[in-house]
Every structure is written in structure tokens, then in C-alpha cells.
C-alpha atoms as a PDB file:
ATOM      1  CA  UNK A   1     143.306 190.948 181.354  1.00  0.00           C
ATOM      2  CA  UNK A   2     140.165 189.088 181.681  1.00  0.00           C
ATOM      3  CA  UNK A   3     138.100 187.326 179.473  1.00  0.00           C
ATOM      4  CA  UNK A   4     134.942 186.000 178.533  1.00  0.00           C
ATOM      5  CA  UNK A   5     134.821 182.692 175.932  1.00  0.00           C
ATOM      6  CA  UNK A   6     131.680 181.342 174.715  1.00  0.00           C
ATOM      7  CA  UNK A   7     131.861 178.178 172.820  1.00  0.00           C
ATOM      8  CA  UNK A   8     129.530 175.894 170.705  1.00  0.00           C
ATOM      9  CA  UNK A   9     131.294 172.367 170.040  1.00  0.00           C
ATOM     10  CA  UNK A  10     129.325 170.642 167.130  1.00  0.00           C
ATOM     11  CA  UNK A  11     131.149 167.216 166.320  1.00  0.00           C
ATOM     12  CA  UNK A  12     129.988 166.222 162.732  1.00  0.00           C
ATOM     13  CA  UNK A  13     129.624 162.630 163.288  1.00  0.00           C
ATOM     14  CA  UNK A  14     127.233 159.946 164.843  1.00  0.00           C
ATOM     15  CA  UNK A  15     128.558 159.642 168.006  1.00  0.00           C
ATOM     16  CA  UNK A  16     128.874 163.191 168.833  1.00  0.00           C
ATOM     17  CA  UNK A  17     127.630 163.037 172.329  1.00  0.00           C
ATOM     18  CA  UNK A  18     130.642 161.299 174.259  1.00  0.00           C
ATOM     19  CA  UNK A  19     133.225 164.117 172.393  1.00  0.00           C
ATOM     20  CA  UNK A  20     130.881 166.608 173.851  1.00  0.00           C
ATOM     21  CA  UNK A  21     130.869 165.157 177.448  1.00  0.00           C
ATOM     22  CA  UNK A  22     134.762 164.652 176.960  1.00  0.00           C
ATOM     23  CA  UNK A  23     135.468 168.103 176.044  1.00  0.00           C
ATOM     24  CA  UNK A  24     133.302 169.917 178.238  1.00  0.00           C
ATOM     25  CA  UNK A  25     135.085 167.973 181.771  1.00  0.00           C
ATOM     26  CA  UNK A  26     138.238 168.231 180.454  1.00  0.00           C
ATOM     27  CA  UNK A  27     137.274 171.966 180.417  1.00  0.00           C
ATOM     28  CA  UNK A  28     135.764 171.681 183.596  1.00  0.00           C
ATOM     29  CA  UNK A  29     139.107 169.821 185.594  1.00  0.00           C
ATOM     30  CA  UNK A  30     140.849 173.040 184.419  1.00  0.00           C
ATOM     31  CA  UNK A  31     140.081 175.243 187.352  1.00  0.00           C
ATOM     32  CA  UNK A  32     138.556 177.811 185.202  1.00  0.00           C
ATOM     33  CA  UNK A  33     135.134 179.039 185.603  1.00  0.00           C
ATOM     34  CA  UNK A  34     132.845 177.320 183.776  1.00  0.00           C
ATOM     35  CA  UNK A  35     129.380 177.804 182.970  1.00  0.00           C
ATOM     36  CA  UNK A  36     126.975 175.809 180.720  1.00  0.00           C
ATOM     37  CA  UNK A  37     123.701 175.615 179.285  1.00  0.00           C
ATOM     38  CA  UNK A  38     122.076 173.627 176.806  1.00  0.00           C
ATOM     39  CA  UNK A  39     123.199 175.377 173.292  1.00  0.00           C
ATOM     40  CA  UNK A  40     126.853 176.694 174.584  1.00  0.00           C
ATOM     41  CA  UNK A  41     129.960 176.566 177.172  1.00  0.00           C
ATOM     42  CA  UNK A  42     131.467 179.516 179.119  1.00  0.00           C
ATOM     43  CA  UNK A  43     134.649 179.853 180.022  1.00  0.00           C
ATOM     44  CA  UNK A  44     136.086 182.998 181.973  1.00  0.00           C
ATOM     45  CA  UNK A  45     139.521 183.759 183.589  1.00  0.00           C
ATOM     46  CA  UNK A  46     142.605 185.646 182.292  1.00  0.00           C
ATOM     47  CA  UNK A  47     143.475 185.807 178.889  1.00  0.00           C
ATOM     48  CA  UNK A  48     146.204 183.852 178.834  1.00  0.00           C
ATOM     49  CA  UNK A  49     144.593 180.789 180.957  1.00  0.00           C
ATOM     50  CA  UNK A  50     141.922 180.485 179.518  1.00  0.00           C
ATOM     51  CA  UNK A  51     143.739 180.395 175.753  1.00  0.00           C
ATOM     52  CA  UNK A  52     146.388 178.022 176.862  1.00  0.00           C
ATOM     53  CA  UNK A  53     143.554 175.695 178.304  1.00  0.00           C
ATOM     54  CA  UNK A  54     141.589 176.404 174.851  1.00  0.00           C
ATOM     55  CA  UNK A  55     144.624 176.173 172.802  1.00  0.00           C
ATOM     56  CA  UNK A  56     145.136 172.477 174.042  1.00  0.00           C
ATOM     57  CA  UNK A  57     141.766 171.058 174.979  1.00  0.00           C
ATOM     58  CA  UNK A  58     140.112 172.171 170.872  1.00  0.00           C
ATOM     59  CA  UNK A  59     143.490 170.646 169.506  1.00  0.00           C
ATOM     60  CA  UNK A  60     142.752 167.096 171.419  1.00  0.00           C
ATOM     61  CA  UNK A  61     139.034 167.312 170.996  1.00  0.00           C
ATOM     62  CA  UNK A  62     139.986 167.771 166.776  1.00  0.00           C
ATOM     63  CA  UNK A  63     142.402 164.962 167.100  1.00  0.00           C
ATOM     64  CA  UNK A  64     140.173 162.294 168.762  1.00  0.00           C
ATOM     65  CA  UNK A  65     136.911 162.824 165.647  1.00  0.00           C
ATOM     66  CA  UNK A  66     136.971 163.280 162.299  1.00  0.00           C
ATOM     67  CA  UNK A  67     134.902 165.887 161.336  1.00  0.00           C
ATOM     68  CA  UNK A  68     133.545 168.669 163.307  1.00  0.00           C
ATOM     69  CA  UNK A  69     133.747 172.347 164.454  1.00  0.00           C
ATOM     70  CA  UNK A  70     133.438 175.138 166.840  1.00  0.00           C
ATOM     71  CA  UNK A  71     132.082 178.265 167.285  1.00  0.00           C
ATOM     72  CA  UNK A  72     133.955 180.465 169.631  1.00  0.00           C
ATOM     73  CA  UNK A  73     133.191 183.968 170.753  1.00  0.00           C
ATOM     74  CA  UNK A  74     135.899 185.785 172.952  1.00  0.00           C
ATOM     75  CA  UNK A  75     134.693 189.376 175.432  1.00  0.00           C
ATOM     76  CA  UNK A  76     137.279 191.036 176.825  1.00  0.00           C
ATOM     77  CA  UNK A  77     135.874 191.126 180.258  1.00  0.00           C
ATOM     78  CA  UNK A  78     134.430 189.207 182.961  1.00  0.00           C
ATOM     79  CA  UNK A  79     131.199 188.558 182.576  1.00  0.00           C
ATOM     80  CA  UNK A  80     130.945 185.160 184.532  1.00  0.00           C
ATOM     81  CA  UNK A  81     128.222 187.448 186.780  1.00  0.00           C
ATOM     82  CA  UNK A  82     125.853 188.853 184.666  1.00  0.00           C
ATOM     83  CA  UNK A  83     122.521 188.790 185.273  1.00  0.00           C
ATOM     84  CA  UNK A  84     119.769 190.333 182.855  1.00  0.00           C
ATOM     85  CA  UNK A  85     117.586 193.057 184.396  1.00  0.00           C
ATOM     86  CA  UNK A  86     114.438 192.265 183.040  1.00  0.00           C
END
């Protein structure tokens, strides 16, 4: 099954940018599609890829800050190709 992942990775903390940057190419050296923009991260493949890769990239990105969170939103489909039609 294939899936669609959309994340937001807010670190509560001063130096927030360098656990962003960190997070997003360790996501990136996965081999999973991966598509960003400015507010959010994609991430698309099969289900159980992509959640293994999830599963332990969020734990090490909780374990190297103190405070922070994520917002994750999971499709159950491809959607690495959409393109709006308006």
C-alpha cells in the first residue's frame, strides 16, 4: 500500500533551524521521495517504508532537542504527482 505523509517539524527552541536541516536530509538520504516547500515536508512510498523511516528519524530528531513537535498528516495513496488544475 502506498502512502502519502505530510509533515510540519516545529522545534520549540532557539536554535531550531540546524534540527530542521538535520531532520529533513536525514529524510532525504532515505531513498524515499521527498518533496518540500517552505511550511511542510512530503514523504511518499509504501506504508511500511516510509513508517519505519518515520518511526526512527522523529524518535532521533526528539532525542537530540528538548522541546518541540510535529504535525503529521498520513493519505493513503500516492500523491507525490499531483498537480492542481486551476
Amino acid at each position: 500500500m502506498k502512502i502519502s505523509v505530510e509533515l510540519t517539524f516545529s522545534p520549540l527552541q532557539n536554535d531550531f533551524e540546524a534540527h530542521i536541516i538535520n531532520f529533513i536530509k536525514k529524510l532525504r538520504a532515505s531513498g524515499l521521495t521527498i518533496l518540500e516547500n517552505p511550511l511542510s515536508t512530503q514523504v511518499y512510498g509504501s506504508y511500511d517504508e516510509v513508517m519505519r523511516v518515520l518511526n526512527s528519524e522523529i524518535k532521533e530528531a526528539f532525542e537530540l532537542m528538548d522541546n518541540g513537535l510535529l504535525y503529521m498528516k498520513i493519505i493513503k495513496s500516492d500523491r507525490s504527482d499531483y498537480e492542481s488544475y486551476f
